[in-house]
C-alpha atoms as a PDB file:
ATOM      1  CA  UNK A   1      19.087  37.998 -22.197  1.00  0.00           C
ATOM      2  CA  UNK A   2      17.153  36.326 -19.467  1.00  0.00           C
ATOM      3  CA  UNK A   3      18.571  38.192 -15.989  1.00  0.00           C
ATOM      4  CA  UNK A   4      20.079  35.168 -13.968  1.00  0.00           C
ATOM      5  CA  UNK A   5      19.239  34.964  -9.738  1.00  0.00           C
ATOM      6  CA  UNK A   6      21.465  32.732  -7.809  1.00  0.00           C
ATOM      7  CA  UNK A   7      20.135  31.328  -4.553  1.00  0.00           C
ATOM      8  CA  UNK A   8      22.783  29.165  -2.541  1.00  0.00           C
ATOM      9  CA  UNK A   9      24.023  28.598   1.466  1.00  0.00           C
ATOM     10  CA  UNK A  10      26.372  26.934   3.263  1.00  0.00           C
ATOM     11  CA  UNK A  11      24.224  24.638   6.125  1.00  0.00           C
ATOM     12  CA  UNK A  12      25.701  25.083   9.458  1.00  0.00           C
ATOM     13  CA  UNK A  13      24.764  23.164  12.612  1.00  0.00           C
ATOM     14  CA  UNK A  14      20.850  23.431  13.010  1.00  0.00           C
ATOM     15  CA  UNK A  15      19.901  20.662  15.135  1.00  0.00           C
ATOM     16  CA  UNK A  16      16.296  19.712  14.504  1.00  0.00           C
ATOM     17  CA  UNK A  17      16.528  16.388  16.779  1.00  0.00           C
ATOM     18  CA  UNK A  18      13.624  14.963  17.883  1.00  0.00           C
ATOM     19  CA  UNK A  19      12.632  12.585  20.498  1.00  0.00           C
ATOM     20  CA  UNK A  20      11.965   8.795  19.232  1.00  0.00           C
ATOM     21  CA  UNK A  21       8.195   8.671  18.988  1.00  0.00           C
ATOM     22  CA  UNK A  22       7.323  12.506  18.800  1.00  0.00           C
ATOM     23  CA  UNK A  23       4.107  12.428  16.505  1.00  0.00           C
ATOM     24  CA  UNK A  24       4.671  14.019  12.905  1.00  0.00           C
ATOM     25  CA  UNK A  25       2.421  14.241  10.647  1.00  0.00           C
ATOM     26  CA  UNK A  26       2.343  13.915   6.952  1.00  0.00           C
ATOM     27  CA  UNK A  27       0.057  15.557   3.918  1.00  0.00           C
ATOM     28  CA  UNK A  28      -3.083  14.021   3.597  1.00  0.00           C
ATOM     29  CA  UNK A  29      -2.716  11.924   6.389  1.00  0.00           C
ATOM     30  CA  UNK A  30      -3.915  10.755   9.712  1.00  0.00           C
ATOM     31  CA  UNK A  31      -0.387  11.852  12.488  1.00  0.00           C
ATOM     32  CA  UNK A  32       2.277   9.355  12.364  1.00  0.00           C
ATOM     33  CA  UNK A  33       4.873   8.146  14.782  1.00  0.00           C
ATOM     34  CA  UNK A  34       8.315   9.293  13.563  1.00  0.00           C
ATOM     35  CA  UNK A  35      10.855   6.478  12.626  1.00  0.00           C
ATOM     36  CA  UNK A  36      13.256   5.791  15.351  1.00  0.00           C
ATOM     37  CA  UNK A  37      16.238   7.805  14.300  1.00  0.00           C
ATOM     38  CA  UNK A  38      17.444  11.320  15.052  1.00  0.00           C
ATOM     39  CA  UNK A  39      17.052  13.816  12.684  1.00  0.00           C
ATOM     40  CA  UNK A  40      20.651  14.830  11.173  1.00  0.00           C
ATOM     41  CA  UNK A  41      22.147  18.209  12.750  1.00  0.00           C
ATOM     42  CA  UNK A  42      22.232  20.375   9.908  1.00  0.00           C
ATOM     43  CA  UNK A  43      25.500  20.934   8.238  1.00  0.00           C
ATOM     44  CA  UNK A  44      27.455  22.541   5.464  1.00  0.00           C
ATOM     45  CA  UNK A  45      30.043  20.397   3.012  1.00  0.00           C
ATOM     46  CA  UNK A  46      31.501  23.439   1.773  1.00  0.00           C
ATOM     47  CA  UNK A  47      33.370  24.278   5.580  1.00  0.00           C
ATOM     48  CA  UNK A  48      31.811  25.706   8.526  1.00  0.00           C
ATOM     49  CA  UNK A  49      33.070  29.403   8.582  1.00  0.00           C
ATOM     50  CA  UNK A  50      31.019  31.557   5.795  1.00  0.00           C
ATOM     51  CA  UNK A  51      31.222  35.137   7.446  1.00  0.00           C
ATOM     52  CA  UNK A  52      28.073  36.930   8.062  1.00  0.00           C
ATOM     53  CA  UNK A  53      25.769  38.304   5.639  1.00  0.00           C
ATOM     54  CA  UNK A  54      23.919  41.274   4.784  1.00  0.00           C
ATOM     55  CA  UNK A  55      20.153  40.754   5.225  1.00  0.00           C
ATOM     56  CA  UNK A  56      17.514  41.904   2.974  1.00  0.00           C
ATOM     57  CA  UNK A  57      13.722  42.527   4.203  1.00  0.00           C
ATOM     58  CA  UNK A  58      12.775  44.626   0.774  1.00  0.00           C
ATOM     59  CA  UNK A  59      13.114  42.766  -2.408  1.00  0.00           C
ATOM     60  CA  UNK A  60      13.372  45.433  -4.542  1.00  0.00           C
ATOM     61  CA  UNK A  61      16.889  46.571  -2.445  1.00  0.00           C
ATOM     62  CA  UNK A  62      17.974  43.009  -2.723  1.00  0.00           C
ATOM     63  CA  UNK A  63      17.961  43.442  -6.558  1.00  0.00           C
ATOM     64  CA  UNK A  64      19.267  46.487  -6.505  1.00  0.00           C
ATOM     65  CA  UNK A  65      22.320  44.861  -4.737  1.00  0.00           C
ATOM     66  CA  UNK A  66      22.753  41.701  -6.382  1.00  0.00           C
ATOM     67  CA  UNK A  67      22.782  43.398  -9.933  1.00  0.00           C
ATOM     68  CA  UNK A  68      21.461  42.200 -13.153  1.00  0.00           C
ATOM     69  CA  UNK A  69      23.492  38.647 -12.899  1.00  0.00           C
ATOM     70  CA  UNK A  70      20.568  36.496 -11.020  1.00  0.00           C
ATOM     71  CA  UNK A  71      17.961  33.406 -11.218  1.00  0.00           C
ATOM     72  CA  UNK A  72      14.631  33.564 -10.409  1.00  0.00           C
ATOM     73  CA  UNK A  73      12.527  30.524 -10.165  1.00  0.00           C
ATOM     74  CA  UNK A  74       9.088  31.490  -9.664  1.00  0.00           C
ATOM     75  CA  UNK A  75       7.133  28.625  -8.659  1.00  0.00           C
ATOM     76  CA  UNK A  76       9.708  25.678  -7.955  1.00  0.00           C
ATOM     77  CA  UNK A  77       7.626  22.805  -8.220  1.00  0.00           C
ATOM     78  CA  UNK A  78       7.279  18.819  -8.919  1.00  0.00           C
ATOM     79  CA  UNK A  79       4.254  17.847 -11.282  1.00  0.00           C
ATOM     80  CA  UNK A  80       0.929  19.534 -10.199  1.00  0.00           C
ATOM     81  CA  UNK A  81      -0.357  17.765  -6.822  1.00  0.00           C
ATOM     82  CA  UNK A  82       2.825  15.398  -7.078  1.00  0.00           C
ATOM     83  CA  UNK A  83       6.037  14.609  -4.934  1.00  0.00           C
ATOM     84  CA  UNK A  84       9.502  14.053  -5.603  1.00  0.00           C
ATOM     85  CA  UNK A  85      12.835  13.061  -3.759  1.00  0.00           C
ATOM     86  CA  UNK A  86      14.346  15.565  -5.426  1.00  0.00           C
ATOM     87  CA  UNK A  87      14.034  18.740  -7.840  1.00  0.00           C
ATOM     88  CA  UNK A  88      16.555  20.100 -10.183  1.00  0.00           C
ATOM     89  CA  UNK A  89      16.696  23.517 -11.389  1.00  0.00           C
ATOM     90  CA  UNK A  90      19.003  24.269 -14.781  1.00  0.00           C
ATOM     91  CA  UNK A  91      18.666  27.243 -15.921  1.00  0.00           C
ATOM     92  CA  UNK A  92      22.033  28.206 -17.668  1.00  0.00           C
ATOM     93  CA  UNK A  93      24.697  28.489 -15.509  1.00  0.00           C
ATOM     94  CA  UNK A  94      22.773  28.984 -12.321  1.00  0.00           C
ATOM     95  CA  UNK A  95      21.599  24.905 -11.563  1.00  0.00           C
ATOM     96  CA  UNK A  96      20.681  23.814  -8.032  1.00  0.00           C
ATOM     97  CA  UNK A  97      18.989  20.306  -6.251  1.00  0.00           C
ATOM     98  CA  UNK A  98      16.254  20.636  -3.792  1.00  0.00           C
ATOM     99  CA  UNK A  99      15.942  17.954  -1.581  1.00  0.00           C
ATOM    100  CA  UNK A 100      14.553  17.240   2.135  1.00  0.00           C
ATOM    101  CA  UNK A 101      17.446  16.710   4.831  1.00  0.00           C
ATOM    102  CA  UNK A 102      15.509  13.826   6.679  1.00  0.00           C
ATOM    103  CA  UNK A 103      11.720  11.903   5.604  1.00  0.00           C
ATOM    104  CA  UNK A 104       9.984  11.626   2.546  1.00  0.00           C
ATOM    105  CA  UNK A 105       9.719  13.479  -0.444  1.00  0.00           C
ATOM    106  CA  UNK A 106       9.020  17.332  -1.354  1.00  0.00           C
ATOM    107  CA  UNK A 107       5.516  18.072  -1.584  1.00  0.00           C
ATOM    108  CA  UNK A 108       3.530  20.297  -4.213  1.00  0.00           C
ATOM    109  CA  UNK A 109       1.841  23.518  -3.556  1.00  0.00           C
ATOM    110  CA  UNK A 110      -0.496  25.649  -5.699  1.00  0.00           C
ATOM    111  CA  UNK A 111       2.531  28.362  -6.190  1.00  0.00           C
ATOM    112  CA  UNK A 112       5.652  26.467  -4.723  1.00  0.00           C
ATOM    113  CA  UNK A 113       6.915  23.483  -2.798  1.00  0.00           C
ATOM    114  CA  UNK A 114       6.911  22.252   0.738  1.00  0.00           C
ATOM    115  CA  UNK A 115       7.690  18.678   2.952  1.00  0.00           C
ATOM    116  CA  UNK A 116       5.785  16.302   3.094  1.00  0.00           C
ATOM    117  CA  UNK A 117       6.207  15.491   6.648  1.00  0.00           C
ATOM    118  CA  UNK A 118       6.292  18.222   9.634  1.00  0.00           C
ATOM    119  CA  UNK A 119       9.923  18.055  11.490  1.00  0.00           C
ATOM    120  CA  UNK A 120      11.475  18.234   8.655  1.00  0.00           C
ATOM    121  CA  UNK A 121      13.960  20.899   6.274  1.00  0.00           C
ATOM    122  CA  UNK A 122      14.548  21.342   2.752  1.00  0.00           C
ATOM    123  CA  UNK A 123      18.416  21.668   1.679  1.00  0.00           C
ATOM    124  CA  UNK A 124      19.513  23.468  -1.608  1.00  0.00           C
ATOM    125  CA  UNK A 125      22.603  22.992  -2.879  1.00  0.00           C
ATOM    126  CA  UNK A 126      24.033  24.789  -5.328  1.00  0.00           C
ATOM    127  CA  UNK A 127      25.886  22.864  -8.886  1.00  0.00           C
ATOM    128  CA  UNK A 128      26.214  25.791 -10.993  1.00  0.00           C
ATOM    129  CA  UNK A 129      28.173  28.703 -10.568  1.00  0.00           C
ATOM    130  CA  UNK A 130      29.189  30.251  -7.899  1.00  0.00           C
ATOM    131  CA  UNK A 131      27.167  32.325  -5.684  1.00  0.00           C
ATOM    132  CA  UNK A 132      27.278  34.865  -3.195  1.00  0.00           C
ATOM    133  CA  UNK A 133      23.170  35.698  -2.710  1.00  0.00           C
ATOM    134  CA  UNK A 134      19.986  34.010  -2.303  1.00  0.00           C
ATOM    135  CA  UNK A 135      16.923  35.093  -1.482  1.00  0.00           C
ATOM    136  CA  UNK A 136      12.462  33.945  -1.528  1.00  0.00           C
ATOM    137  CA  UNK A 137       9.521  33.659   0.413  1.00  0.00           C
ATOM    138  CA  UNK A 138      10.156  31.145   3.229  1.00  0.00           C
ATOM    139  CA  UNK A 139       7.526  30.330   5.234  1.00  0.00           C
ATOM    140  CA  UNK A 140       4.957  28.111   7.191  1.00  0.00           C
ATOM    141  CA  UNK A 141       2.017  25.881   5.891  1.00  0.00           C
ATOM    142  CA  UNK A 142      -0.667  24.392   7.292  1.00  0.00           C
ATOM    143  CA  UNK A 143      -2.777  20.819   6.744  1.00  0.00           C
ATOM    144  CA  UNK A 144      -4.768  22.897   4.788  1.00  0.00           C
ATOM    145  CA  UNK A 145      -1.997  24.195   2.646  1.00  0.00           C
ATOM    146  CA  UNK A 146      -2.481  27.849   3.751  1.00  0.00           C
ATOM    147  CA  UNK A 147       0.120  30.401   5.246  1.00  0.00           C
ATOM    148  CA  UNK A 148       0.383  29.560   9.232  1.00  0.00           C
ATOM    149  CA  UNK A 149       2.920  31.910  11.597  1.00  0.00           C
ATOM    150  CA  UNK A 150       5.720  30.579  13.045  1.00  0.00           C
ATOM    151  CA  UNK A 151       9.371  30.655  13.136  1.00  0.00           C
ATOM    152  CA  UNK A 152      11.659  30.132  10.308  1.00  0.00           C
ATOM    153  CA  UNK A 153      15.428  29.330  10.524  1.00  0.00           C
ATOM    154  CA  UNK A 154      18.219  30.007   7.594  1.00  0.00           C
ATOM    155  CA  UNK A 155      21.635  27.722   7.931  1.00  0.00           C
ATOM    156  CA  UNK A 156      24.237  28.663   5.695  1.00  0.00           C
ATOM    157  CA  UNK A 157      27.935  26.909   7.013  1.00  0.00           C
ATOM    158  CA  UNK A 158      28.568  28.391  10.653  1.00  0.00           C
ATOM    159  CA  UNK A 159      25.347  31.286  10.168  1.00  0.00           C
ATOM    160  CA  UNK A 160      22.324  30.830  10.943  1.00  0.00           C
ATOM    161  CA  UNK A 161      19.207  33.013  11.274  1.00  0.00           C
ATOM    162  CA  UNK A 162      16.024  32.769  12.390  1.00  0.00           C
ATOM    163  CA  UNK A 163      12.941  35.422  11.506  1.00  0.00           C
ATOM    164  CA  UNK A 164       8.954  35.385  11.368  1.00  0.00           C
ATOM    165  CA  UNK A 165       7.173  35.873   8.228  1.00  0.00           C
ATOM    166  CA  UNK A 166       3.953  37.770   8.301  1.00  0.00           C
ATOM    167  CA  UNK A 167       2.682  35.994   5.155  1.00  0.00           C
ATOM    168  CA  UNK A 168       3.198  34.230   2.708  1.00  0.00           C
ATOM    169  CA  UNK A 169       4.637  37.203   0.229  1.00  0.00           C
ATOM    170  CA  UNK A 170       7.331  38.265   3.307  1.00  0.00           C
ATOM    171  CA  UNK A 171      10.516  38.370   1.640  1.00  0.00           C
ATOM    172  CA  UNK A 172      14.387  37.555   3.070  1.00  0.00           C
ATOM    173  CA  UNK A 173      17.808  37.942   0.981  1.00  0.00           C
ATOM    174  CA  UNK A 174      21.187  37.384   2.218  1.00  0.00           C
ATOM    175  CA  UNK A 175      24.227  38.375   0.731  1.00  0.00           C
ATOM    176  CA  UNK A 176      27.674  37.503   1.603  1.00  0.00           C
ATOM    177  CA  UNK A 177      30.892  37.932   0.764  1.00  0.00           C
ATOM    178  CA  UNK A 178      32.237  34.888   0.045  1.00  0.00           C
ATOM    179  CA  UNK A 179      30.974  31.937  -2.056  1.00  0.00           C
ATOM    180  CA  UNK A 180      28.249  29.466  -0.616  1.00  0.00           C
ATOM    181  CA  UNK A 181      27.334  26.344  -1.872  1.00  0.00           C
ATOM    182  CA  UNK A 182      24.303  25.062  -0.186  1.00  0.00           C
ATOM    183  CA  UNK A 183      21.747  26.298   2.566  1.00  0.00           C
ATOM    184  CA  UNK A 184      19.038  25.168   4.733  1.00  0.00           C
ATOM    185  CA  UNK A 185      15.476  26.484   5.372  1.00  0.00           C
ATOM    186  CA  UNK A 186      13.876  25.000   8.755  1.00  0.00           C
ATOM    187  CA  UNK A 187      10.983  25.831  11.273  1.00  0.00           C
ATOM    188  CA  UNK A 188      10.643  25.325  14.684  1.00  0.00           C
ATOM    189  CA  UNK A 189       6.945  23.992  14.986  1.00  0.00           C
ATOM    190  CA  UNK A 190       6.134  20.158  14.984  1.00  0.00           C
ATOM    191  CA  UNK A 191       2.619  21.208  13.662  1.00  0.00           C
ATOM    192  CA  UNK A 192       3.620  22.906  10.677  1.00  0.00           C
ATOM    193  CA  UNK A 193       5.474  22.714   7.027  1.00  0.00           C
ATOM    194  CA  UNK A 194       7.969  24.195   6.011  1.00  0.00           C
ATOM    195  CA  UNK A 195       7.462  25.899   2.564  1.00  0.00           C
ATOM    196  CA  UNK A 196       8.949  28.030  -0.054  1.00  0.00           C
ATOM    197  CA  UNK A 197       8.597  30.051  -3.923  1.00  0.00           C
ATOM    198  CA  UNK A 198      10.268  32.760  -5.501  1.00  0.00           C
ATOM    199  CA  UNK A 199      13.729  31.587  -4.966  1.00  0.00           C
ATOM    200  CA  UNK A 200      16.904  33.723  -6.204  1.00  0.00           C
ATOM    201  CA  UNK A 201      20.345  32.875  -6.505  1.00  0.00           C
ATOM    202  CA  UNK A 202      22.805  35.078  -7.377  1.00  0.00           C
ATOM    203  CA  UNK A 203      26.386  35.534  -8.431  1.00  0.00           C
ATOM    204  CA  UNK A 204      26.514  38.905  -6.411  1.00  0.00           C
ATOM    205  CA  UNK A 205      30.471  39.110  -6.317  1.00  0.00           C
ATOM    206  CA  UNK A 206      31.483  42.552  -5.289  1.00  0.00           C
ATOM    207  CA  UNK A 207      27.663  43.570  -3.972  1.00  0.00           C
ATOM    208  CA  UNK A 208      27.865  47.925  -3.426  1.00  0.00           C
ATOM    209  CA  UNK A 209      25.558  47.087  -0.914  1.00  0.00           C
ATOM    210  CA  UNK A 210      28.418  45.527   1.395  1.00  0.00           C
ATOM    211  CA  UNK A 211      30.671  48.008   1.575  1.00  0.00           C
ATOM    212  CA  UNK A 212      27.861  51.179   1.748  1.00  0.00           C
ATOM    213  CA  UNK A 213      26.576  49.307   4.584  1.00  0.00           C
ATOM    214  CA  UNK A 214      29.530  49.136   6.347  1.00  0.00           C
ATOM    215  CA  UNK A 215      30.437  52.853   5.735  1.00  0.00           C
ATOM    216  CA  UNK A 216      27.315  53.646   7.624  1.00  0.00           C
ATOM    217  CA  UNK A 217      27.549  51.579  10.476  1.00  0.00           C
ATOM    218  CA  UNK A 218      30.406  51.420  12.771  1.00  0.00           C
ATOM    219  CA  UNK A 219      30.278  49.140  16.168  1.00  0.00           C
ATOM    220  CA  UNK A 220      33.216  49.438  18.646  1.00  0.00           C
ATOM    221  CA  UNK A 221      34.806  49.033  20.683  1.00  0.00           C
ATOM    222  CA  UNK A 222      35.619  45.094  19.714  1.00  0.00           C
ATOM    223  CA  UNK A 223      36.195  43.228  21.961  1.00  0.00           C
ATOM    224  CA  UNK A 224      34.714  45.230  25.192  1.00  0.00           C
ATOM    225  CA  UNK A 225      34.306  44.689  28.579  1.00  0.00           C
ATOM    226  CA  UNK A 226      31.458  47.405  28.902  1.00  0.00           C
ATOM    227  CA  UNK A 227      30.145  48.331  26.282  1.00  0.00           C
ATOM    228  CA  UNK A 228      29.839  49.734  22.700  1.00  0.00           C
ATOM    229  CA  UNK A 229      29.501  52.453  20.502  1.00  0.00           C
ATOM    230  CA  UNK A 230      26.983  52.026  17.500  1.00  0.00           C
ATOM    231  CA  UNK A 231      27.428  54.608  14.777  1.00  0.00           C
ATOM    232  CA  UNK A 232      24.199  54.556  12.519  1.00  0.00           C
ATOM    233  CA  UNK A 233      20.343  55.265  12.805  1.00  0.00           C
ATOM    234  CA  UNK A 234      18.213  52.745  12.951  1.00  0.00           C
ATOM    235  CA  UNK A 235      17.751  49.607  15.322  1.00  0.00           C
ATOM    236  CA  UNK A 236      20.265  48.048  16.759  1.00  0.00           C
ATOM    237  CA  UNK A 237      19.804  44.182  18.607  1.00  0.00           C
ATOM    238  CA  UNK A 238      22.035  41.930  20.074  1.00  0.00           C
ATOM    239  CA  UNK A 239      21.507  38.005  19.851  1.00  0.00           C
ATOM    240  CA  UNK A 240      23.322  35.064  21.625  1.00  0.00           C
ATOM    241  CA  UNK A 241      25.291  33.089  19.794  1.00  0.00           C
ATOM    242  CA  UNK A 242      22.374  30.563  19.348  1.00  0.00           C
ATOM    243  CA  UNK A 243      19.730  32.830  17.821  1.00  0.00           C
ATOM    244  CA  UNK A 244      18.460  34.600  21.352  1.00  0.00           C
ATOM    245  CA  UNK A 245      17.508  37.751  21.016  1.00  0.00           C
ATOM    246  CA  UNK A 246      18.872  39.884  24.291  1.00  0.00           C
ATOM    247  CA  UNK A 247      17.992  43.724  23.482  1.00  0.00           C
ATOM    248  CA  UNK A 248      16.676  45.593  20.487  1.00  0.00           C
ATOM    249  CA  UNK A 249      17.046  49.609  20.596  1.00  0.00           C
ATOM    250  CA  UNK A 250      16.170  52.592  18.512  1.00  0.00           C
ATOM    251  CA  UNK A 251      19.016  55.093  17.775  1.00  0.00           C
ATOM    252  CA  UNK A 252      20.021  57.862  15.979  1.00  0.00           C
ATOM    253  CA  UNK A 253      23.760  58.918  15.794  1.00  0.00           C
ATOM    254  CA  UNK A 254      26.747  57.772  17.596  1.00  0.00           C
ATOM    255  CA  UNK A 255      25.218  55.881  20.785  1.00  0.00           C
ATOM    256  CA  UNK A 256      26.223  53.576  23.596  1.00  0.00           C
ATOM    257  CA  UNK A 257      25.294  50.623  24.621  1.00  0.00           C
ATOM    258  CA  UNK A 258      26.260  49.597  28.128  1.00  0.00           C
ATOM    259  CA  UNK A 259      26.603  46.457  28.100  1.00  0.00           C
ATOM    260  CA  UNK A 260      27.863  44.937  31.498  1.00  0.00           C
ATOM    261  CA  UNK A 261      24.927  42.637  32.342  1.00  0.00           C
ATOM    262  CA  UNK A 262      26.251  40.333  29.336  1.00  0.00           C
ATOM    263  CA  UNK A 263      28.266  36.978  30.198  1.00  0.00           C
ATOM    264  CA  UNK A 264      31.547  36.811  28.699  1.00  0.00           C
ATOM    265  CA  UNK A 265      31.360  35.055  24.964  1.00  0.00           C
ATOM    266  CA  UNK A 266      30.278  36.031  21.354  1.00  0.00           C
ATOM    267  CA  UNK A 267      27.118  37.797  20.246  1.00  0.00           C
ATOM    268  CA  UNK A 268      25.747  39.142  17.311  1.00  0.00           C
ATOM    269  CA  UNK A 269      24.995  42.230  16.783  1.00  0.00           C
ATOM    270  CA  UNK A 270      22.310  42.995  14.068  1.00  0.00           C
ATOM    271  CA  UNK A 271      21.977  46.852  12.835  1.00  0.00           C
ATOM    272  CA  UNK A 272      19.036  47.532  10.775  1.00  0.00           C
ATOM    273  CA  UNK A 273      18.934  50.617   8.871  1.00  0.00           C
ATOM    274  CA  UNK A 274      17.627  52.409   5.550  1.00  0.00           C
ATOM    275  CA  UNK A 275      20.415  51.388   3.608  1.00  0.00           C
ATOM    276  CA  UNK A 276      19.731  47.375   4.815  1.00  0.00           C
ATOM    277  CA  UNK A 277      20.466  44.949   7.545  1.00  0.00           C
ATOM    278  CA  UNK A 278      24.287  44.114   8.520  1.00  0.00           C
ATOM    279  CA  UNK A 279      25.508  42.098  11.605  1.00  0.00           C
ATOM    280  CA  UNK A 280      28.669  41.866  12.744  1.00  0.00           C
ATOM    281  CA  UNK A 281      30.364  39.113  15.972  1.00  0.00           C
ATOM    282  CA  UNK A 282      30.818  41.335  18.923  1.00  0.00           C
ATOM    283  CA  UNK A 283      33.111  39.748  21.415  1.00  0.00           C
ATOM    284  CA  UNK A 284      32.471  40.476  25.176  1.00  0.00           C
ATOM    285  CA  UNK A 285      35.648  40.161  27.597  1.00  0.00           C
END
């Protein structure tokens, strides 16, 4: 039987506003002026809270923690050198919609799909089953339709989380523990595309990944007023609770973190290790 990959997110509140009149620019075109709306914060329908995932940077660990139940689409596209409003993905009971959040159409690449216009996103939502994991190559593009650096942001309900690919091949997973129903993939450049292939979805409903991630890595105490304990060996960073990243440090063991310079308020704190990537809310007093 065909193995089955599930790709889905909750959107949370990414705001890619623009000013009236910042230029965009399309495919194939001469820059624009962008229509005189807003562009729509970013938002889930499934609820805000969705918990915080376990993050993926290998794809061959993804898979090995999502299971055999998964889809893979290999090359989502429209017709060859074509655009569409929208594109819908059935295969068995893993079906999802790709559409754009704000102008235009979805654009056609040689191995994938990207806007049409710069400042915009491209929303999945899932209509099949449930899932719990997603994963691809999410990236940059640019007038030329080759790779370009820059930031990417994922939105799934209340999560979001933002990384820089180093090519077009860099891959990202997320698995959480609840259901999700739809996701977001944005950039932050007005300059380039965003752009996508090799997407996964995946029912990933008691992931051994989870819990032998959590087994490895222990952060407390939470809440503190000082500081905290990190229990694992790897590197450990903190981020604001919009997407800043405030320290990054090696360890190896059971090590503290003073952490008395840091404004009263929630953080994240992300712990990379061998085993994967797991963040967790720290709350500072």
């Amino acid at each position: 039987m065909k193995k089955h990959l599930l790709i889905i997110t909750a959107l949370t509140l990414i705001t890619v506003s623009q000013s009236v009149g910042q230029p965009l620019r399309k495919r194939g075109h001469s820059n624009l002026t962008k229509p005189s709306f807003s562009f729509p914060s970013l938002r889930s329908s499934q609820g805000a809270s969705v918990g915080i995932p376990i993050i993926y940077t290998n794809e061959a660990a993804f898979l090995a923690a999502i299971g055999s139940d998964y889809f893979l689409d290999n090359y989502p596209d429209c017709v060859s050198g074509g655009m569409t409003d929208s594109l819908f993905r059935n295969s068995g009971a893993y079906n999802y919609v790709m559409t754009v959040t704000a102008l235009d159409s979805l654009y056609n690449l040689n191995n994938g799909i990207s806007t049409l216009y710069t400042l915009d996103s491209i929303l999945i939502t899932n209509t099949g089953k449930a899932i719990r994991g997603f994963g691809g190559y999410f990236y940059n593009t640019n007038e030329n339709l080759a790779f370009a650096s820059g930031d990417m942001r994922i939105t799934v309900g209340d999560y979001s989380h933002t990384f820089t690919p180093a090519d077009s091949l860099t891959f990202i997973g997320f698995v959480f523990t609840n259901p999700i129903s739809s996701f977001y993939i944005a950039n932050t450049s007005a300059s380039l595309w965003v752009s996508l292939d090799h997407l996964y979805m995946a029912d990933a409903s008691t992931p051994a990944s989870i819990k032998n991630v959590s087994k490895a890595t222990t952060i407390y105490p939470n809440p503190t007023s000082d500081g905290i304990y990190v229990n694992a060996t790897g590197t450990v960073s903190i981020f604001s609770a919009d997407g800043q990243k405030i320290l990054s440090n090696k360890i190896s063991g059971n090590t503290y973190l003073p952490l008395t310079n840091l404004q009263k308020g929630v953080y994240v704190v992300e712990i990379e290790t061998k085993a994967g990537i797991s963040q967790e809310k720290l709350i500072k007093k």
